[in-house]
Protein backbone atom coordinates (compact mmCIF):
# COMPACT_ATOMS: atom_id res chain seq x y z
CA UNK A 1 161.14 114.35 134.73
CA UNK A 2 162.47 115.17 137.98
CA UNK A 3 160.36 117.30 140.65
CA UNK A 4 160.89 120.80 141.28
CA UNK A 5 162.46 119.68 145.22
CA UNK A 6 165.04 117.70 143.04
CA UNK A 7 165.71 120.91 141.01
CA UNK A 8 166.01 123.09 144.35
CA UNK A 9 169.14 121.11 145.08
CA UNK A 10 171.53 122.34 142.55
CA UNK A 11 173.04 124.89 144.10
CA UNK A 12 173.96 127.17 140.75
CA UNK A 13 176.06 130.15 141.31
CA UNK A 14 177.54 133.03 139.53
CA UNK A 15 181.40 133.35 139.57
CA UNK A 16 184.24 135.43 137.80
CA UNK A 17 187.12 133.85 136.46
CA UNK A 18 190.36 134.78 137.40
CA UNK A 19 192.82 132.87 136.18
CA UNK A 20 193.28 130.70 133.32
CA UNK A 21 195.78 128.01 132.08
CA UNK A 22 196.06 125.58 129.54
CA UNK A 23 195.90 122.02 130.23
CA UNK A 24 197.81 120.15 127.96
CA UNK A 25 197.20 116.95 129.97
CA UNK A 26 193.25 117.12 129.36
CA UNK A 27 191.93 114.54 125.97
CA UNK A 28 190.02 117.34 124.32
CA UNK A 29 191.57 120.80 124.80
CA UNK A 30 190.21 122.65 127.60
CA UNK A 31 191.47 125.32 130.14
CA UNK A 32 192.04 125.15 134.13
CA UNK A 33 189.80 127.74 135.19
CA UNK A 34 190.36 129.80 138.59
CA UNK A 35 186.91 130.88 140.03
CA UNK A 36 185.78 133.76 142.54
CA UNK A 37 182.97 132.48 143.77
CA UNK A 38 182.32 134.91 146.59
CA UNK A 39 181.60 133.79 150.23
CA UNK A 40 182.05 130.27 148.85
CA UNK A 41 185.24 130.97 148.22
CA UNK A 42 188.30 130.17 145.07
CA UNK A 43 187.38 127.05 143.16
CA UNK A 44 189.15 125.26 140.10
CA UNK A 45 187.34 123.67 136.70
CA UNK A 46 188.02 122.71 134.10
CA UNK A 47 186.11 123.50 130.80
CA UNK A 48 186.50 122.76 127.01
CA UNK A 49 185.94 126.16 125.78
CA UNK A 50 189.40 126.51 123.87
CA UNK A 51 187.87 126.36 120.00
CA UNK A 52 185.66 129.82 121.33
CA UNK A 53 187.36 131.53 123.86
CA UNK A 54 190.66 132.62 124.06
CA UNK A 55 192.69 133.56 127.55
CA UNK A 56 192.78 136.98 127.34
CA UNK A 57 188.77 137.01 127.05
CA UNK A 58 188.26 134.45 129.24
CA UNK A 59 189.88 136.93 132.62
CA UNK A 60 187.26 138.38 134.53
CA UNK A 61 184.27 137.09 132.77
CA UNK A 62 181.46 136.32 135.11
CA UNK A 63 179.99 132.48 134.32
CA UNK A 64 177.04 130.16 135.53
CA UNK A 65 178.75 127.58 137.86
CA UNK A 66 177.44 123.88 139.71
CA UNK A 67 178.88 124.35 142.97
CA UNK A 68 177.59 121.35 144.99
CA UNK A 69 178.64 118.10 142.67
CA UNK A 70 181.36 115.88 144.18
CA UNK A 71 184.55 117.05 143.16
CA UNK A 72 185.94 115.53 139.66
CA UNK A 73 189.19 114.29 139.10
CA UNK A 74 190.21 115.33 135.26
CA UNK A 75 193.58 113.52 134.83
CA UNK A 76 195.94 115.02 136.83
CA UNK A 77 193.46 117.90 137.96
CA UNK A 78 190.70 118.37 140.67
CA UNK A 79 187.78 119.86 139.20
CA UNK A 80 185.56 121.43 142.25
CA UNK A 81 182.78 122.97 140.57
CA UNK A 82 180.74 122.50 137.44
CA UNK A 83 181.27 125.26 134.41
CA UNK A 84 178.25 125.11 132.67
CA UNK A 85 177.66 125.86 128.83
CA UNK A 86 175.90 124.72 125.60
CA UNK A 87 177.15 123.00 122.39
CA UNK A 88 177.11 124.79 119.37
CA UNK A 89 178.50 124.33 115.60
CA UNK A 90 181.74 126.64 116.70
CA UNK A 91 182.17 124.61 120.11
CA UNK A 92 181.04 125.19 123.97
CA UNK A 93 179.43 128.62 124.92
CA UNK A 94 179.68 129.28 128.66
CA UNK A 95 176.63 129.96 130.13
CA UNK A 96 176.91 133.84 131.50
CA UNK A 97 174.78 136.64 133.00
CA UNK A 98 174.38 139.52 130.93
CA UNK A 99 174.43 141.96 133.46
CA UNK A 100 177.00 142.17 137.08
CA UNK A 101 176.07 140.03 139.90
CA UNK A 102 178.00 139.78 142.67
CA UNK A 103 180.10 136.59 143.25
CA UNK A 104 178.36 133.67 144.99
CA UNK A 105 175.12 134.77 144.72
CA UNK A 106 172.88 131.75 144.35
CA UNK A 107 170.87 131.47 140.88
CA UNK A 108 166.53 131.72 142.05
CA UNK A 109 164.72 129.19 141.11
């Protein structure tokens, strides 16, 4: 169990992507995700999301994001900010707010 001051410091935000490639490079499929993230600014991941989601829905969808991990190198890639989801039969489903928030705004807690 971790204490509820250890939980304070994830900083979890709310971001819309706005871009999306493939990345043919990556071991398991995934995408190169392009992320407004408001007054923090554009920020890259990476996410295996390809079995679920295609591009097309993918553009402009507003996701849950980890914004203050060390960045991870994924291959050839930088990934700046953790995409966060959950496993399922079909594959990973991003984690998402079901209504508009505006980007960067900091998850309560």
């Amino acid at each position: 169990m971790i204490s509820y001051e250890d939980f304070q410091k994830i900083d979890i935000r709310v971001g819309t992507i706005i871009e999306i490639e493939d990345f043919p490079e990556a071991k398991k499929p995934s995408y190169k995700l392009t992320i407004d993230l408001g007054e923090l600014g554009i920020k890259k991941s990476s996410a295996q999301i390809t079995t679920i989601y295609s591009k097309e829905e993918l553009k402009n969808k507003q996701i849950i994001c980890v914004v203050n991990l060390r960045d991870k190198q994924i291959g050839p890639f930088i990934s700046e900010v953790l995409t966060t989801g959950f496993d399922s039969k079909e594959g990973v489903v991003l984690a998402t707010v079901d209504k508009k928030v505006e980007n960067g705004k900091r998850a309560l807690s």
